[in-house]
N, C-alpha and C. Protein backbone atom coordinates (compact mmCIF):
# COMPACT_ATOMS: atom_id res chain seq x y z
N UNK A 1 119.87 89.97 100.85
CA UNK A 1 120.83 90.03 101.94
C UNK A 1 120.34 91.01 103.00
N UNK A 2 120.85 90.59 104.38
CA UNK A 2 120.31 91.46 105.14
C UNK A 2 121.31 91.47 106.26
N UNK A 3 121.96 92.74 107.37
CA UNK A 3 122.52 93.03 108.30
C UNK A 3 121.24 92.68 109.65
N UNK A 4 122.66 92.16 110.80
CA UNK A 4 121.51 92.04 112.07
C UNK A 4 122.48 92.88 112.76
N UNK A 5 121.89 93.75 113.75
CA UNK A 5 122.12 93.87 115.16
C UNK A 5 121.57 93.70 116.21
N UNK A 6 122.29 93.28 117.22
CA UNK A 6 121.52 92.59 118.59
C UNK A 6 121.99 93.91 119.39
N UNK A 7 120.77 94.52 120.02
CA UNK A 7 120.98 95.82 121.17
C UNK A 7 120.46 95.18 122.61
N UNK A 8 120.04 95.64 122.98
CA UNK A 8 119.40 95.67 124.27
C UNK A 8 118.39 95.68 124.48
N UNK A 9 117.87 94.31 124.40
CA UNK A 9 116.37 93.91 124.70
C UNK A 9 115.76 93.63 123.72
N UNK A 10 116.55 93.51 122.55
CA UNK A 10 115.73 93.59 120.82
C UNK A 10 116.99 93.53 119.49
N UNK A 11 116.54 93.23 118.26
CA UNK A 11 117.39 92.94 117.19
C UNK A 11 116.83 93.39 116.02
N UNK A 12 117.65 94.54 115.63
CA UNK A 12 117.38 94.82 114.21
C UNK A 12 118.01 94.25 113.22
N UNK A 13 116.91 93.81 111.86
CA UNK A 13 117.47 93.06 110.96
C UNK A 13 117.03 94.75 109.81
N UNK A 14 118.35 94.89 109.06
CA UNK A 14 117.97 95.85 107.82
C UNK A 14 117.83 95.24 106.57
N UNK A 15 117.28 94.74 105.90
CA UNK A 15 117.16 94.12 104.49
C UNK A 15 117.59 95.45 103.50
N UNK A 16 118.15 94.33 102.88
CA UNK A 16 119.18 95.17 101.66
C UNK A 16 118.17 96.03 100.43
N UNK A 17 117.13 95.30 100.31
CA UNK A 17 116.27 96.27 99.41
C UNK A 17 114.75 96.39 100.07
N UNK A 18 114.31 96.14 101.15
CA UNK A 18 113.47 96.14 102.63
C UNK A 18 113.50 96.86 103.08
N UNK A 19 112.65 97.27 104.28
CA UNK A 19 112.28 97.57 105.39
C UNK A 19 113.15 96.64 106.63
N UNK A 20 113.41 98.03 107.32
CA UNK A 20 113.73 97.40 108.73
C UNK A 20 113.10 96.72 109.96
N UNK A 21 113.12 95.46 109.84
CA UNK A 21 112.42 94.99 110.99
C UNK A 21 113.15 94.73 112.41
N UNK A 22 112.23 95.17 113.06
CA UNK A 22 112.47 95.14 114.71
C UNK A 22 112.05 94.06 115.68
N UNK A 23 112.35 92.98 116.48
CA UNK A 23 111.72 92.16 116.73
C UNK A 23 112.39 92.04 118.36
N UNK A 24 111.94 91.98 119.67
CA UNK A 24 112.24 91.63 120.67
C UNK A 24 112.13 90.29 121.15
N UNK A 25 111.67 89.77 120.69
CA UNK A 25 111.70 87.94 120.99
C UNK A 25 112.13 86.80 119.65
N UNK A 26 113.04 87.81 118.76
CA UNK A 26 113.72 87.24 117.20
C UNK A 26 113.08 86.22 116.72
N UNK A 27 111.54 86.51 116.55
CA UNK A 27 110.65 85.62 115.81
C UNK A 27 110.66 86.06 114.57
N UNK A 28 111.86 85.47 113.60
CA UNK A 28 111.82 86.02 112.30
C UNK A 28 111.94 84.73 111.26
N UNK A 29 111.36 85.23 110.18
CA UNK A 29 111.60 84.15 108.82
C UNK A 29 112.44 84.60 107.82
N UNK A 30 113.69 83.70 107.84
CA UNK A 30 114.59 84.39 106.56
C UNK A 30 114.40 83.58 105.12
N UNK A 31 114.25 84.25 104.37
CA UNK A 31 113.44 83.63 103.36
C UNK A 31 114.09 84.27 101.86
N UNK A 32 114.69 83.51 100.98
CA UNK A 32 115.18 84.23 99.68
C UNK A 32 116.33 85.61 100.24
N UNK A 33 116.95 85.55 101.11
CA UNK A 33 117.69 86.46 101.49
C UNK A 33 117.63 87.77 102.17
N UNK A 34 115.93 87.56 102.65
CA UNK A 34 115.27 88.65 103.08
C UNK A 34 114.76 88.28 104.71
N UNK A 35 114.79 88.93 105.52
CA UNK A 35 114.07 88.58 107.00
C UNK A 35 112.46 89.39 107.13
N UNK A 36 111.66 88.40 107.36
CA UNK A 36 110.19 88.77 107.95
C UNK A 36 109.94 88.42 109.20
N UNK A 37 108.97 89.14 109.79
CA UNK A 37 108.83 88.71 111.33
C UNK A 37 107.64 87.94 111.09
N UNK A 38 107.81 86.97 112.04
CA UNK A 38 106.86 85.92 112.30
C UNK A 38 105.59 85.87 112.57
N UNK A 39 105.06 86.50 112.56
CA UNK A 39 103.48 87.53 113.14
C UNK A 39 102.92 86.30 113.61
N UNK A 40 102.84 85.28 113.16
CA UNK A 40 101.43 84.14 112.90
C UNK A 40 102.29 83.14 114.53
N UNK A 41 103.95 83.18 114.23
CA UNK A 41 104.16 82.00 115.04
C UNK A 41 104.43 80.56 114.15
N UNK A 42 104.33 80.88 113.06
CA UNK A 42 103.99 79.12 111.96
C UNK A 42 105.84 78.75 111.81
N UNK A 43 106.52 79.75 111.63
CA UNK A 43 107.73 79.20 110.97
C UNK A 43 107.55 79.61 109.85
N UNK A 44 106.54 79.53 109.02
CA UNK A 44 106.04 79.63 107.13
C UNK A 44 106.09 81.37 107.15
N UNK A 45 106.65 81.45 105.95
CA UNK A 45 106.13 82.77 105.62
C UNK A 45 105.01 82.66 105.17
N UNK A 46 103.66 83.75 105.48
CA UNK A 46 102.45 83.75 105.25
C UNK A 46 102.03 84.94 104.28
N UNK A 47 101.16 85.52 103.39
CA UNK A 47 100.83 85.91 102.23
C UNK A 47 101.38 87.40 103.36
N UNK A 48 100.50 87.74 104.26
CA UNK A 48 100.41 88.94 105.08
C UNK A 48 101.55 89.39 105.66
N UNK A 49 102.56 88.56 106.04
CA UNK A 49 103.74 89.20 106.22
C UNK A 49 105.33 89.22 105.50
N UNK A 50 104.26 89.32 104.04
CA UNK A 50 106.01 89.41 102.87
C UNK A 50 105.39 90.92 102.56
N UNK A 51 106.69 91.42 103.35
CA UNK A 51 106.40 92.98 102.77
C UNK A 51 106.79 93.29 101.19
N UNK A 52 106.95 92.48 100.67
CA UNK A 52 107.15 92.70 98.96
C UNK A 52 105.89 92.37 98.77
N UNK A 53 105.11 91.79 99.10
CA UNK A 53 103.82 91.86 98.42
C UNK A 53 102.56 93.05 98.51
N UNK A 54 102.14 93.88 97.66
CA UNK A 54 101.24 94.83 97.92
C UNK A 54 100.38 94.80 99.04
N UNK A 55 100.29 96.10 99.78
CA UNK A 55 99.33 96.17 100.73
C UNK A 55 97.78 95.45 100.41
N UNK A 56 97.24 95.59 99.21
CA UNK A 56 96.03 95.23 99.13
C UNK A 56 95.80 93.82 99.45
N UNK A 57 96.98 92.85 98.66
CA UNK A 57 96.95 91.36 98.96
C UNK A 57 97.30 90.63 100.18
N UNK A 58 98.02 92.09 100.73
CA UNK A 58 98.50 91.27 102.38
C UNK A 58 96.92 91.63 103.04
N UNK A 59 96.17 92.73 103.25
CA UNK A 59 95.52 92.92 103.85
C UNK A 59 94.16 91.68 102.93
N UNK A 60 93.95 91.32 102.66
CA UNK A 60 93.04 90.39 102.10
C UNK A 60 93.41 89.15 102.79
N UNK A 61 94.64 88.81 102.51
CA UNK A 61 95.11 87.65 103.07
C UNK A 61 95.14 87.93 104.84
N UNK A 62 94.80 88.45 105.21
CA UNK A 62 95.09 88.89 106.78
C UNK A 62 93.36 88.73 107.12
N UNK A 63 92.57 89.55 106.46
CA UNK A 63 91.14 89.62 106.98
C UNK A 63 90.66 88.00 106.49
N UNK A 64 91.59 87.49 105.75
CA UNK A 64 90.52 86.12 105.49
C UNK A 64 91.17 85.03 107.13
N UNK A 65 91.91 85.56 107.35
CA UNK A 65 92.10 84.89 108.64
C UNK A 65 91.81 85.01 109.66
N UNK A 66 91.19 86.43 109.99
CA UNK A 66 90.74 86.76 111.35
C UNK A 66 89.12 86.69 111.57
N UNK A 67 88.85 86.27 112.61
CA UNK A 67 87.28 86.00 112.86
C UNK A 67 86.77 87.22 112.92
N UNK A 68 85.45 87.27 112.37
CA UNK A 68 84.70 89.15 112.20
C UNK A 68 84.71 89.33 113.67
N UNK A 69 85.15 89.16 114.72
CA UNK A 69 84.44 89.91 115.99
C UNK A 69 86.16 90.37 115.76
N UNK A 70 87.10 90.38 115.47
CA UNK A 70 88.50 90.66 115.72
C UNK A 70 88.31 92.13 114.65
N UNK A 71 87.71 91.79 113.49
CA UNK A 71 87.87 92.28 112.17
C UNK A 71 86.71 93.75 112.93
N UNK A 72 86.11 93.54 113.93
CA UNK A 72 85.19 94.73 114.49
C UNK A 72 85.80 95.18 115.13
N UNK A 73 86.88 94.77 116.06
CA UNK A 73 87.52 95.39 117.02
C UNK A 73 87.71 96.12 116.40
N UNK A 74 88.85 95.96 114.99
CA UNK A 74 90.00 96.65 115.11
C UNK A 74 89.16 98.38 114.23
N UNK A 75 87.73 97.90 113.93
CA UNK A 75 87.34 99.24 112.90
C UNK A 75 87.49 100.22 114.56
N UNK A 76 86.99 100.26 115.49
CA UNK A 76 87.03 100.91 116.50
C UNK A 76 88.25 101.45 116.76
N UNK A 77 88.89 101.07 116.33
CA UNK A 77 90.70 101.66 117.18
C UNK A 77 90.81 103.21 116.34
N UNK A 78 91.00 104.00 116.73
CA UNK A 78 91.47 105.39 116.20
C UNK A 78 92.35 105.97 116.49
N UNK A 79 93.52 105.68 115.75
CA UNK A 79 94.94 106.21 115.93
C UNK A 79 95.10 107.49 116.25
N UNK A 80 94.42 108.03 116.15
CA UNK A 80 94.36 109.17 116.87
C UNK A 80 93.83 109.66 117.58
N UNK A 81 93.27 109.26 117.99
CA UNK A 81 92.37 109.36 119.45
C UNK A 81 92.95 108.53 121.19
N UNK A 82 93.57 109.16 122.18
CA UNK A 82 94.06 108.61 122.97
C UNK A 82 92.63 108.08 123.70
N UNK A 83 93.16 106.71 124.61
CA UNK A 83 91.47 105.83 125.43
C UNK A 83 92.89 106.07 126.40
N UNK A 84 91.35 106.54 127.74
CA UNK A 84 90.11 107.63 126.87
C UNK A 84 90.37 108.64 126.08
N UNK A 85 89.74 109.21 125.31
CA UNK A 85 89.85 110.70 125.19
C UNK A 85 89.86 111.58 125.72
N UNK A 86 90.71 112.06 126.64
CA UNK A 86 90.86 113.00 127.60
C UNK A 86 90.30 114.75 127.27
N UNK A 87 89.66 115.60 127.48
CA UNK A 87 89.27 116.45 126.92
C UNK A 87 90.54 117.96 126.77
N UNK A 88 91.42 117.48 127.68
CA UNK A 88 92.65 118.56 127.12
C UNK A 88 93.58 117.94 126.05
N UNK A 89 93.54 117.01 125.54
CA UNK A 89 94.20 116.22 124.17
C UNK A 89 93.92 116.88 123.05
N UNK A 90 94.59 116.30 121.79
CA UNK A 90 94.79 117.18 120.55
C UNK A 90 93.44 116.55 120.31
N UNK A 91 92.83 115.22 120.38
CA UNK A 91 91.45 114.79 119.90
C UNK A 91 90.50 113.86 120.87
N UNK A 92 90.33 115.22 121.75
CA UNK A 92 89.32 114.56 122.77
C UNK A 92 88.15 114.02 122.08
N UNK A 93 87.17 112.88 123.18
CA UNK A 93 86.36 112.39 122.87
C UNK A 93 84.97 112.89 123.68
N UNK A 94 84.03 112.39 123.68
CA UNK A 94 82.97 112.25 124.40
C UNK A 94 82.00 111.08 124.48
N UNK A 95 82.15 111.11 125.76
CA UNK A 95 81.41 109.87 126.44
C UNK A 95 79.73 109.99 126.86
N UNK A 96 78.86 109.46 126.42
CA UNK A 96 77.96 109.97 126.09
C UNK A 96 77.14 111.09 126.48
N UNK A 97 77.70 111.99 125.30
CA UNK A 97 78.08 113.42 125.45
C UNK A 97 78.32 114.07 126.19
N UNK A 98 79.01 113.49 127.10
CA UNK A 98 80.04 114.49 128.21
C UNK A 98 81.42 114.18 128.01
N UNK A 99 82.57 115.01 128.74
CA UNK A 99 84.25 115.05 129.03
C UNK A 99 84.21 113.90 129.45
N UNK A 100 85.42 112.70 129.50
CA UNK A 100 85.44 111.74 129.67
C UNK A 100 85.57 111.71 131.69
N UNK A 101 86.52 112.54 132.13
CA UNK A 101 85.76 112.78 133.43
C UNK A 101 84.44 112.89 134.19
N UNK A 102 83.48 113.22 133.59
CA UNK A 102 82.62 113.70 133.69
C UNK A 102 81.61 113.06 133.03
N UNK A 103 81.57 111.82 132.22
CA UNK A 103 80.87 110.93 131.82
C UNK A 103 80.49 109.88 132.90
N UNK A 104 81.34 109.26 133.71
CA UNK A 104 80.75 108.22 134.66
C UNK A 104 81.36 106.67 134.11
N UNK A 105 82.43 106.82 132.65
CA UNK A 105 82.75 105.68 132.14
C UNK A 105 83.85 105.69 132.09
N UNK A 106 84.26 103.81 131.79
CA UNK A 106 85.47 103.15 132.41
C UNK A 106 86.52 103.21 131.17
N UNK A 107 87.84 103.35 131.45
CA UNK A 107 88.22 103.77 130.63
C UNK A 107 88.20 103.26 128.99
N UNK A 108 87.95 102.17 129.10
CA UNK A 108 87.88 101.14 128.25
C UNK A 108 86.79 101.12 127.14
N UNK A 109 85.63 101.60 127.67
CA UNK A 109 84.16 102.43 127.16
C UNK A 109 84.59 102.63 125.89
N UNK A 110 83.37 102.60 124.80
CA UNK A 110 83.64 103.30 123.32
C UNK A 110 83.44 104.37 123.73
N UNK A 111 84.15 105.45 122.94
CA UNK A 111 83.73 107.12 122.82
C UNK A 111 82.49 107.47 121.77
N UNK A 112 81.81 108.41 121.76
CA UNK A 112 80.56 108.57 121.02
C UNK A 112 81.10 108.57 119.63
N UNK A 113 82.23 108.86 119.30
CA UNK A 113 83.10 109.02 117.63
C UNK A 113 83.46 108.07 117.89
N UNK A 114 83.29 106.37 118.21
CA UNK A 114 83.92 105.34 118.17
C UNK A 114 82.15 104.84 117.67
């Protein structure tokens, strides 16, 4: 079982023994009494987005679907690192090996720790 509320601009669904999902365009799958968001677009619930299933099997089931140039992007992303890396930030970067000002690159550029 699960509660909805509709706010402003978006709808939270709370599942009764779940996670709260948040969805702004209510692309959700209710399924066995539980709501998942739609990630894929299919309608189907897919292996990767039943949060009852262990992280290890969703993420397996997720990389067997994405093409390796996607599966490269995403090793690059560093949650903690703002693009650019600005050099007064908690985790500036460097652009080949200079302040990101002061490198000559666009913001978009890998950082040398990327």
């Amino acid at each position: 079982m699960f509660s909805k509320k509709v706010k402003k601009g978006y709808v939270l669904y709370q599942n009764e023994n779940g996670p709260e999902i948040g969805t702004s365009k209510d692309r959700v799958i209710i399924q066995d009494g539980c709501v998942f968001k739609d990630l894929a677009g299919t309608g189907e619930l897919l292996p990767y987005e039943d949060w009852r299933l262990g992280y290890e099997e969703r993420a397996k089931d997720l990389a067997a679907r994405l093409p390796v140039e996607m599966i490269a992007g995403l090793m690059l992303y560093s949650p903690h690192q703002m693009v650019p890396g600005m050099p007064d930030s908690p985790f500036p970067g460097k652009y080949k090996g200079k302040d990101f000002p002061d490198s000559g690159c666009e913001p978009w550029e890998m950082s040398d720790q990327q």
